[in-house]
Protein backbone atom coordinates (compact mmCIF):
# COMPACT_ATOMS: atom_id res chain seq x y z
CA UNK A 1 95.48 2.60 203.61
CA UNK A 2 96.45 4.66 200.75
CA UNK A 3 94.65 8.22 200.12
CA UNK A 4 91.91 7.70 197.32
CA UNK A 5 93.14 9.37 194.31
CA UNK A 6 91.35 12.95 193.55
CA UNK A 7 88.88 12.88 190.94
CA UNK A 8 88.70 16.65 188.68
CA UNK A 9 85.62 18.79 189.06
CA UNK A 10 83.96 19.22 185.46
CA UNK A 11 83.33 22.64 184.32
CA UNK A 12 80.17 23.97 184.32
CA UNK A 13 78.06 24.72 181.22
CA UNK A 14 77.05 28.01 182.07
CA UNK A 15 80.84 29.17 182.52
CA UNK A 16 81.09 28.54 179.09
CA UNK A 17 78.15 30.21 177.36
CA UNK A 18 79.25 33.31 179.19
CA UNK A 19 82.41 33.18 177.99
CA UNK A 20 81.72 32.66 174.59
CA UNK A 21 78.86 35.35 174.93
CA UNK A 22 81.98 37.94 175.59
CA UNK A 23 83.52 37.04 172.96
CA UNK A 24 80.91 37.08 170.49
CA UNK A 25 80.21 40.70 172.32
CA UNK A 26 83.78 41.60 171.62
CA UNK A 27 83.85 40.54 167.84
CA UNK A 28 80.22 42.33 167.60
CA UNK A 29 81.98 45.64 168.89
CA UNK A 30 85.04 45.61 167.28
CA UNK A 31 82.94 44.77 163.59
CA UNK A 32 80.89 47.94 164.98
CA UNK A 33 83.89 50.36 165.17
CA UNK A 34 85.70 48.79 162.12
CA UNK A 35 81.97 49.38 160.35
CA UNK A 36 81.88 53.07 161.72
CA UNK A 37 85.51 53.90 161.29
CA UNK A 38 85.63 52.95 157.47
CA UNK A 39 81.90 54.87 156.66
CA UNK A 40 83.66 58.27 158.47
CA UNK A 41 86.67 57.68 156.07
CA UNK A 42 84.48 56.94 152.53
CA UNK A 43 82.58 60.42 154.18
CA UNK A 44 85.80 62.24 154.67
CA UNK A 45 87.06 60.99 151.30
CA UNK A 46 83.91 61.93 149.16
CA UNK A 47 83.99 65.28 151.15
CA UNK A 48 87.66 65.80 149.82
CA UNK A 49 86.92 64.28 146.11
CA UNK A 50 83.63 66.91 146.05
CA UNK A 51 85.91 69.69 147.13
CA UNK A 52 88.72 68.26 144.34
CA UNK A 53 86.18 68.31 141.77
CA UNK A 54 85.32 72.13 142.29
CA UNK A 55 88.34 74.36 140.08
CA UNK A 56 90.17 76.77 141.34
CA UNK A 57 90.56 79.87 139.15
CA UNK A 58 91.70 83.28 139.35
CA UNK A 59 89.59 86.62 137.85
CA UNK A 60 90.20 88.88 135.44
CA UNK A 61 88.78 92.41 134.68
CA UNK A 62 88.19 93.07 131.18
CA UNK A 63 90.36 96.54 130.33
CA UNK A 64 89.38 99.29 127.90
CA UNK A 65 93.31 100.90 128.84
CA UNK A 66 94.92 101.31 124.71
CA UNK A 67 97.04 98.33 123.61
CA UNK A 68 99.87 99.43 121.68
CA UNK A 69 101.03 97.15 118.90
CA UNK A 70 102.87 97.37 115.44
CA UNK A 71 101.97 95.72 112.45
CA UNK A 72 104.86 94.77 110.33
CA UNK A 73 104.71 94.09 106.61
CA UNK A 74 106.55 94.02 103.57
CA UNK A 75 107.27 96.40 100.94
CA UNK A 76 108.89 97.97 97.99
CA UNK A 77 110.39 101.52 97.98
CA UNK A 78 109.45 103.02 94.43
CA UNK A 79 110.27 106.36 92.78
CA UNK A 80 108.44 109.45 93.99
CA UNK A 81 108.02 110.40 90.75
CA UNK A 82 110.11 108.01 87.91
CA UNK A 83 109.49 108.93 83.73
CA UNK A 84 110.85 106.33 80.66
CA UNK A 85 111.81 108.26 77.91
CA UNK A 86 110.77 107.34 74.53
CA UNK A 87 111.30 108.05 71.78
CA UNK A 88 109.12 110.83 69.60
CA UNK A 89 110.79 110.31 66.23
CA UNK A 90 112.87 107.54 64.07
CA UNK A 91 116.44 107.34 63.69
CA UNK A 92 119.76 106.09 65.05
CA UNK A 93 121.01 107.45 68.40
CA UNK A 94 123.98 109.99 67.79
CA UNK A 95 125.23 110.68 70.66
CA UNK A 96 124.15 110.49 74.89
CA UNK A 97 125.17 112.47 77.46
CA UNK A 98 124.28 111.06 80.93
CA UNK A 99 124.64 107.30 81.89
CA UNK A 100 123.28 105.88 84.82
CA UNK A 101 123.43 107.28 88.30
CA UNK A 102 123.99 110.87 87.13
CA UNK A 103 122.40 113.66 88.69
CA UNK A 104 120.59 115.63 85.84
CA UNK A 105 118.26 119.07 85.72
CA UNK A 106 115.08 119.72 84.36
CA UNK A 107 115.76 120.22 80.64
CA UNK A 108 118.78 118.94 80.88
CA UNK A 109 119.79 116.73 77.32
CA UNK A 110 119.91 113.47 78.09
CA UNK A 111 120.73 111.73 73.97
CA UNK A 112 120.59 113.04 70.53
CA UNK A 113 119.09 110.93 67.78
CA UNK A 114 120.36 111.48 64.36
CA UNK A 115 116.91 111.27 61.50
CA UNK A 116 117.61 111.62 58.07
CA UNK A 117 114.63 110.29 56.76
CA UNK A 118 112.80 113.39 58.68
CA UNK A 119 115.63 115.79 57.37
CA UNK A 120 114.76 115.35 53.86
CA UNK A 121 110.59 115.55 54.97
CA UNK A 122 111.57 118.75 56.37
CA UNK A 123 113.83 120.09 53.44
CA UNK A 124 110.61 118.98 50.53
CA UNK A 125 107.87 120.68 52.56
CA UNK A 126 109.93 123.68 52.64
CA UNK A 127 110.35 123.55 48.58
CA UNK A 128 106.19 123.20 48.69
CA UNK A 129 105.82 126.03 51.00
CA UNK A 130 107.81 127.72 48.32
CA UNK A 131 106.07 126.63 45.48
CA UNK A 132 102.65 127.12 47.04
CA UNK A 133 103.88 131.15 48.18
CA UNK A 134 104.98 131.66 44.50
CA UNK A 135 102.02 130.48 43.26
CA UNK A 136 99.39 132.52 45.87
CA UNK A 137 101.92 135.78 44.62
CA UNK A 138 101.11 134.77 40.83
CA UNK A 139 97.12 134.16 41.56
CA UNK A 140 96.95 137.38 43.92
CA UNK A 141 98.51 139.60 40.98
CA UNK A 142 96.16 138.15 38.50
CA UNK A 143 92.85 138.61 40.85
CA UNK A 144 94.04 141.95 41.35
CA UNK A 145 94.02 142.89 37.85
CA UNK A 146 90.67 141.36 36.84
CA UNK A 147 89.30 142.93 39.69
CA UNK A 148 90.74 146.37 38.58
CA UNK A 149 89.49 145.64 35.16
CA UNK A 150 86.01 144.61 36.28
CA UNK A 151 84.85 148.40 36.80
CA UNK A 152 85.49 148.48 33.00
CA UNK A 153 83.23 146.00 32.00
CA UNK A 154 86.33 144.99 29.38
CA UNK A 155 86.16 141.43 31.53
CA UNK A 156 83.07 139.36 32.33
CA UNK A 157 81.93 139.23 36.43
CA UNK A 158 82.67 135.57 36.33
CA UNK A 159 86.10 135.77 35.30
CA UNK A 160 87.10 138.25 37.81
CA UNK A 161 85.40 135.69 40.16
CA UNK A 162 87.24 133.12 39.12
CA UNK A 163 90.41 134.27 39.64
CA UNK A 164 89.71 135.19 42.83
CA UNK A 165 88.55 132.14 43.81
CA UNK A 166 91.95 131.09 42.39
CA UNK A 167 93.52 133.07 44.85
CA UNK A 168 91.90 132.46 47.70
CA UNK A 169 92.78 128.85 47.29
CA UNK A 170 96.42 129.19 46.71
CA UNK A 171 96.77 131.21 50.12
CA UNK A 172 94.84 127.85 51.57
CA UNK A 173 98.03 125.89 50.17
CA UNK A 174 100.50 128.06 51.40
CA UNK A 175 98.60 127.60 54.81
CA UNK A 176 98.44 123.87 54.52
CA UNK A 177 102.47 123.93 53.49
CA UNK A 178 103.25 126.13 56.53
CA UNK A 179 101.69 123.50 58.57
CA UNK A 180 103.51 120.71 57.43
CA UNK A 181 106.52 122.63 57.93
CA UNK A 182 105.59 123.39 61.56
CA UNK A 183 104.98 120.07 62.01
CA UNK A 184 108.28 118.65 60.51
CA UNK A 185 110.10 120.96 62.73
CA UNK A 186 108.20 119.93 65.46
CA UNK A 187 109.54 116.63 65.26
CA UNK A 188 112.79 117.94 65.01
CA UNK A 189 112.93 119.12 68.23
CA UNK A 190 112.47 115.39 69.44
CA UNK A 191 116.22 114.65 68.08
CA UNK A 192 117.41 115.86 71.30
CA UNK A 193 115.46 114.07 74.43
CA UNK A 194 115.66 115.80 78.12
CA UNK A 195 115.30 115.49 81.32
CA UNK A 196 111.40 116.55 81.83
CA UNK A 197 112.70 116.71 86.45
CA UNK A 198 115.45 116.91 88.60
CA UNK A 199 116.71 113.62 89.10
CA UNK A 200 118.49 110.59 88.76
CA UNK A 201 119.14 108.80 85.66
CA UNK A 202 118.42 105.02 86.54
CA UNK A 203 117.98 103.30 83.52
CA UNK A 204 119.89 103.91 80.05
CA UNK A 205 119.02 101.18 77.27
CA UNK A 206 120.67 102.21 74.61
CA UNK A 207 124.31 103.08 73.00
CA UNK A 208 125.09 104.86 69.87
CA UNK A 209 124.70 103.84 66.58
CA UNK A 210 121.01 101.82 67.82
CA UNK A 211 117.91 101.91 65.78
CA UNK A 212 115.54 104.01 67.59
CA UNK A 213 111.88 103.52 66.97
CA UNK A 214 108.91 105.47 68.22
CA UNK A 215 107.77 104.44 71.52
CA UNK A 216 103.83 104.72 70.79
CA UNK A 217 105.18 102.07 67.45
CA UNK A 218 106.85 99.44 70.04
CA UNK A 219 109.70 101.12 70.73
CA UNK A 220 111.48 100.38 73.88
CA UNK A 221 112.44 102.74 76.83
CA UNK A 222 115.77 104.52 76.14
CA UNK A 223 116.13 106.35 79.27
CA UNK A 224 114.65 106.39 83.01
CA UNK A 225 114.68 109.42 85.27
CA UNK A 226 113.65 109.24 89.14
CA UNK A 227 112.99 111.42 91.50
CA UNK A 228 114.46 109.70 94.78
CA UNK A 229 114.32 112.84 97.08
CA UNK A 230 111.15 111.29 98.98
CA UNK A 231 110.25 107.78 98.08
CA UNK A 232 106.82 105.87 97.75
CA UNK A 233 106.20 103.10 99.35
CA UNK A 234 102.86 100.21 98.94
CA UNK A 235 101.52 97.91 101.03
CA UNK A 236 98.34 95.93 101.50
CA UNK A 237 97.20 96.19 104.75
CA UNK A 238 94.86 92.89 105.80
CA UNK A 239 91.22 94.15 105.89
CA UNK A 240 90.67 94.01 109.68
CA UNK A 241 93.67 96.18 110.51
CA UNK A 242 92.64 98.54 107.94
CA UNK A 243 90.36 101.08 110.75
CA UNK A 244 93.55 101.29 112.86
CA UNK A 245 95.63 102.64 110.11
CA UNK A 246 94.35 105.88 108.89
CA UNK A 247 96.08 108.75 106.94
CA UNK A 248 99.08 110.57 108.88
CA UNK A 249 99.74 107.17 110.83
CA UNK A 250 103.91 106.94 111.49
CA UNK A 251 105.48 103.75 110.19
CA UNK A 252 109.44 102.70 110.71
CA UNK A 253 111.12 101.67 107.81
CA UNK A 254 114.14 99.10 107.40
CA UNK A 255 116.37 98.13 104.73
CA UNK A 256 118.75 95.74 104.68
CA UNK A 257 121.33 97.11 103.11
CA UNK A 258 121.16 99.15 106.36
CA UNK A 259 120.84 97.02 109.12
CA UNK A 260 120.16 98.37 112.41
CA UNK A 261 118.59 101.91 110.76
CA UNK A 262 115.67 103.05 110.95
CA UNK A 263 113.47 105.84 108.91
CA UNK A 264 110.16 107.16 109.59
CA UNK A 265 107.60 106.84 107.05
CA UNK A 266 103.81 108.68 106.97
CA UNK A 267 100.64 106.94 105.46
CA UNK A 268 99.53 109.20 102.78
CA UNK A 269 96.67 107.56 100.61
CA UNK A 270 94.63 104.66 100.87
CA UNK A 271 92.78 103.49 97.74
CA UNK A 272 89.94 103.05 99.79
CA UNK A 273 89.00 99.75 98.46
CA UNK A 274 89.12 96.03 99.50
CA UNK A 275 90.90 93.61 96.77
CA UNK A 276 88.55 90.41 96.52
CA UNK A 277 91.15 88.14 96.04
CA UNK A 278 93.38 89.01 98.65
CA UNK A 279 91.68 90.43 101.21
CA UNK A 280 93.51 93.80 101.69
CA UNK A 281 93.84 97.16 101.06
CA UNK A 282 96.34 99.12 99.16
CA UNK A 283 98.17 102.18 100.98
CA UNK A 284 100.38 104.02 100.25
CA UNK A 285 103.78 105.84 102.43
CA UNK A 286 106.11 108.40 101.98
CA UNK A 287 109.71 108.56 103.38
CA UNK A 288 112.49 111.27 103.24
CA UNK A 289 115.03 110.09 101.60
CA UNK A 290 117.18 112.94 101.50
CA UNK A 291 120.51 111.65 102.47
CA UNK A 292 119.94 108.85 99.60
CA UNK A 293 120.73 106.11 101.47
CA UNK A 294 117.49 104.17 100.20
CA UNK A 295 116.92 103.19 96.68
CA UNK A 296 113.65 102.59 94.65
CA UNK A 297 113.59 98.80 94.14
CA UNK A 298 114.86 98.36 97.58
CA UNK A 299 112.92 95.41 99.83
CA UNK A 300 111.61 97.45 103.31
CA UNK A 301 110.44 95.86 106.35
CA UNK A 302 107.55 98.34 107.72
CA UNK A 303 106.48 98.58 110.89
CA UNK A 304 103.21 100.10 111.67
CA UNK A 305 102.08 102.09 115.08
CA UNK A 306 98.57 101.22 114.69
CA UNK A 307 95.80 103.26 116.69
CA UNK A 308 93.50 101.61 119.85
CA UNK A 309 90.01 102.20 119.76
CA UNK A 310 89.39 103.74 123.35
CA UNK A 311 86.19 101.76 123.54
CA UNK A 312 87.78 98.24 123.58
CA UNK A 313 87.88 95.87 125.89
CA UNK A 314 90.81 94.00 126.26
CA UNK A 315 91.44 90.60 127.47
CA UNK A 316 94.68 87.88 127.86
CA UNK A 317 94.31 85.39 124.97
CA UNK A 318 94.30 82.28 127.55
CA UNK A 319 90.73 83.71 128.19
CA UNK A 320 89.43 82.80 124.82
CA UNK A 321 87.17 79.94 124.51
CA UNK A 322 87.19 78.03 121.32
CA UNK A 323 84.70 75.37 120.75
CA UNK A 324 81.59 74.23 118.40
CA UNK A 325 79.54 76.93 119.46
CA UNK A 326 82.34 79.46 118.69
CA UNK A 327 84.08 82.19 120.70
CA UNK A 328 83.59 82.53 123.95
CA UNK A 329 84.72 83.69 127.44
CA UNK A 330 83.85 82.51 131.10
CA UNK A 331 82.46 84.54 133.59
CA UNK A 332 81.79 84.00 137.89
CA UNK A 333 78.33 84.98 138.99
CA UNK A 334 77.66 86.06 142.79
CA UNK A 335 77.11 82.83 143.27
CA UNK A 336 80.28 81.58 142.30
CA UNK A 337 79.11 79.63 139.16
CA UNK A 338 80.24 80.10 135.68
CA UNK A 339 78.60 82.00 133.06
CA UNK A 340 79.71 81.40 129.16
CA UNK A 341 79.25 84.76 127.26
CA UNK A 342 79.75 84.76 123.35
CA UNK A 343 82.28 87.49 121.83
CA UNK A 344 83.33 88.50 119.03
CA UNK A 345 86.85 89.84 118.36
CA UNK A 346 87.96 93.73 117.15
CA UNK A 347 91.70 93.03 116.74
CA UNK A 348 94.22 89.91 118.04
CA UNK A 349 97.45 91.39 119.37
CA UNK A 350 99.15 87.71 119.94
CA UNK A 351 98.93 87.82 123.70
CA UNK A 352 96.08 90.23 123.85
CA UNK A 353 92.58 89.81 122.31
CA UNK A 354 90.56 93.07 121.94
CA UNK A 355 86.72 92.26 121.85
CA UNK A 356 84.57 93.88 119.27
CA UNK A 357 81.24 92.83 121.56
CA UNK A 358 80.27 90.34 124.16
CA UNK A 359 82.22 91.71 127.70
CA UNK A 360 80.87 94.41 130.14
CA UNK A 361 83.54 96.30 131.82
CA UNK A 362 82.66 94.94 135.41
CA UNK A 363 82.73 91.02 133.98
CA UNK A 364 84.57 89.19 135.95
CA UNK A 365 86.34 86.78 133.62
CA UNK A 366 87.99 83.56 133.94
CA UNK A 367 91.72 84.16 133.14
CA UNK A 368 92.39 80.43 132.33
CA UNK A 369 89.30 78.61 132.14
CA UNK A 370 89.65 74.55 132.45
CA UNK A 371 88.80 72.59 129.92
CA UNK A 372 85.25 71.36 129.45
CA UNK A 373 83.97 74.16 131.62
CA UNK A 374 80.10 74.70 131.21
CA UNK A 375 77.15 76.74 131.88
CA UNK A 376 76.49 76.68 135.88
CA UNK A 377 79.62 74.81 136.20
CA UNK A 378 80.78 75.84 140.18
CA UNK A 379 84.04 77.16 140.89
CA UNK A 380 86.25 78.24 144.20
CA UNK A 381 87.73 81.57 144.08
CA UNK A 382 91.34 81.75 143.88
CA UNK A 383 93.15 83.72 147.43
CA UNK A 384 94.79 86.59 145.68
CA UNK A 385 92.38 89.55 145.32
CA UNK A 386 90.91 89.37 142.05
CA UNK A 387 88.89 92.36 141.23
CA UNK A 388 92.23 94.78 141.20
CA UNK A 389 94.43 91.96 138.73
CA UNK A 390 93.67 93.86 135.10
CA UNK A 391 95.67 94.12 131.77
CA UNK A 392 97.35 96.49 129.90
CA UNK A 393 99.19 99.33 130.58
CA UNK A 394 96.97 101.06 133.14
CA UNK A 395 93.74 100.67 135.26
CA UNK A 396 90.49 100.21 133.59
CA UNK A 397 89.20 103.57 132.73
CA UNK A 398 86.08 102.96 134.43
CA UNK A 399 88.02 102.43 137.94
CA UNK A 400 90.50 105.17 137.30
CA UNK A 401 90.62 108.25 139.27
């Protein structure tokens, strides 16, 4: 008889719900981790975004240390001293003696103008000086007779008056004649005009043979002497530069006929007044021009070694905060958190900014502040020491020593 065939055991029910129990353990555990994994990340991350969000910026010490800076501006070289001659009297011009660019003395004849009209003036008020002498000699002889004829009584008081009377008013004539004579000649010492300097003839506007005419009547300038020993110089200085430039202040002076020379030039006057309309004030320089190498009329380029205030404090332009409010710089507290201080500005130097008000010496100022920094704003430190980093040439006077 054949073995029965073997009939399989079935599983039991409870095998199963343990086994699916561990699994739905394991899934539970490994949602767990996954769960606590992913909320350390997002912490880790926020940490690092919180620590992104905080700038990093690097101090600056305001500096009171002089800043020195030029301020260049344009100009004209002018005369030190430059006449036009005119003319005194009518006529033609007869001759001239010096043309232009000749070196002339004071005194010195410069033209000759020929006047016939005042020729003939001179020669009839010399006939009425004449006539007005002869006729004081006739009325003095007269008087004199009456008078020695009055102690007489052959002539009535009133007739010895009257001709002395007579007399007396023919010597008033001859006065008035002599005058006009000294007058005429006068005039005719303006034939010949001179040189009233030492100088340089610059201008001469006129040949022989011209009609001259008075000046005072319209007539134009026949010659121009200079004086180009020392030169003038004017410039308008803008109005906020104006306290750095006083009197005695060097300037170097260019031309560009001379390229690559220099001359030294001394502010001597300022007019001491602001012009409305442009904003500036009018000074004026002298330069040596001995060697004559410079010419009035000449374009200069000046440059101008303007004076520091000691009291300044200085700062980097990137530290200047433009916005609605208006200037401003930032500042670190202790406690690491900005402070905006308003300022107001002395002199801008292009990469320096010297502050009129607004910084204390021991502010310790953002160097490049980020944009949209505000009021309480925190910021990290950069590593580099910051309270030694400073401007200028030196260390701030107040850590100096």
């Amino acid at each position: 008889m054949s073995q029965p065939d073997r009939i399989p055991k079935r599983s039991s029910p409870r095998r199963f719900a343990m086994i699916g129990g561990g699994f739905a353990l394991l899934a539970v555990a490994v949602v767990a981790y996954g769960l606590g994994t992913r909320q350390a990340q997002d912490s880790r991350l926020h940490d690092a975004t919180e620590a992104q969000a905080v700038p990093v910026v690097a101090l600056i010490a305001p500096t009171s240390v002089g800043n020195d800076s030029t301020l260049e501006l344009p100009g004209r070289l002018e005369a030190y001293i430059q006449a036009p001659i005119y003319a005194r009297i009518p006529g033609y011009l007869k001759s001239w003696k010096h043309d232009i660019g000749a070196k002339v003395k004071a005194g010195d004849e410069l033209a000759e103008i020929d006047t016939p009209d005042l020729d003939q003036q001179l020669a009839q008020a010399r006939a009425d000086l004449n006539v007005a002498q002869a006729n004081a000699k006739l009325a003095q002889i007269g008087a004199e007779r009456w008078q020695s004829l009055a102690s007489t009584d052959a002539v009535a008081k009133q007739d010895v008056d009257q001709r002395t009377f007579t007399w007396n008013a023919n010597i008033a004539q001859v006065k008035a004649a002599q005058a006009n004579v000294d007058r005429l000649v006068a005039e005719e010492g303006f034939k010949r005009l001179s040189a009233p300097f030492d100088g340089i003839v610059t201008a001469r506007a006129t040949d022989i043979g011209a009609l001259i005419n008075v000046g005072a009547a319209g007539g134009a300038q026949l010659f121009v002497v200079s004086e180009t020993g020392k030169l003038r110089i004017y410039i308008d200085v803008p109005q906020n530069y104006v306290p750095s430039v006083p009197s005695g202040t060097k300037a170097t002076i260019s031309v560009p006929e001379h390229p690559g020379k220099t001359y030294v030039g001394i502010v001597e006057a300022s007019s001491q007044a602001v012009n409305p309309s442009t904003g500036t004030t009018l000074m004026q320089l002298i330069v040596d021009n001995g060697a004559g190498e410079m010419m009035p009329g000449d374009y200069a380029s000046i440059h101008l070694q303007m004076v520091s205030s000691a009291h300044v404090l200085s700062l980097p332009a990137s530290a200047l905060i433009f916005d609605a409010k208006g200037l401003s710089v930032a500042t670190v507290g202790a406690d690491n958190r900005v402070v905006l201080k308003p300022v107001s500005i002395e002199r801008d130097l292009g990469t320096i900014i010297e502050f009129a008000s607004g910084l204390s010496p021991g502010d310790r100022v953002i160097e490049i502040p980020p944009d949209g920094i505000g009021n309480g704003a925190r910021v990290r430190l950069a590593d580099a020491p910051q309270g030694d980093k400073l401007i200028g040439k030196g260390k701030n006077k107040s850590e100096a020593g």
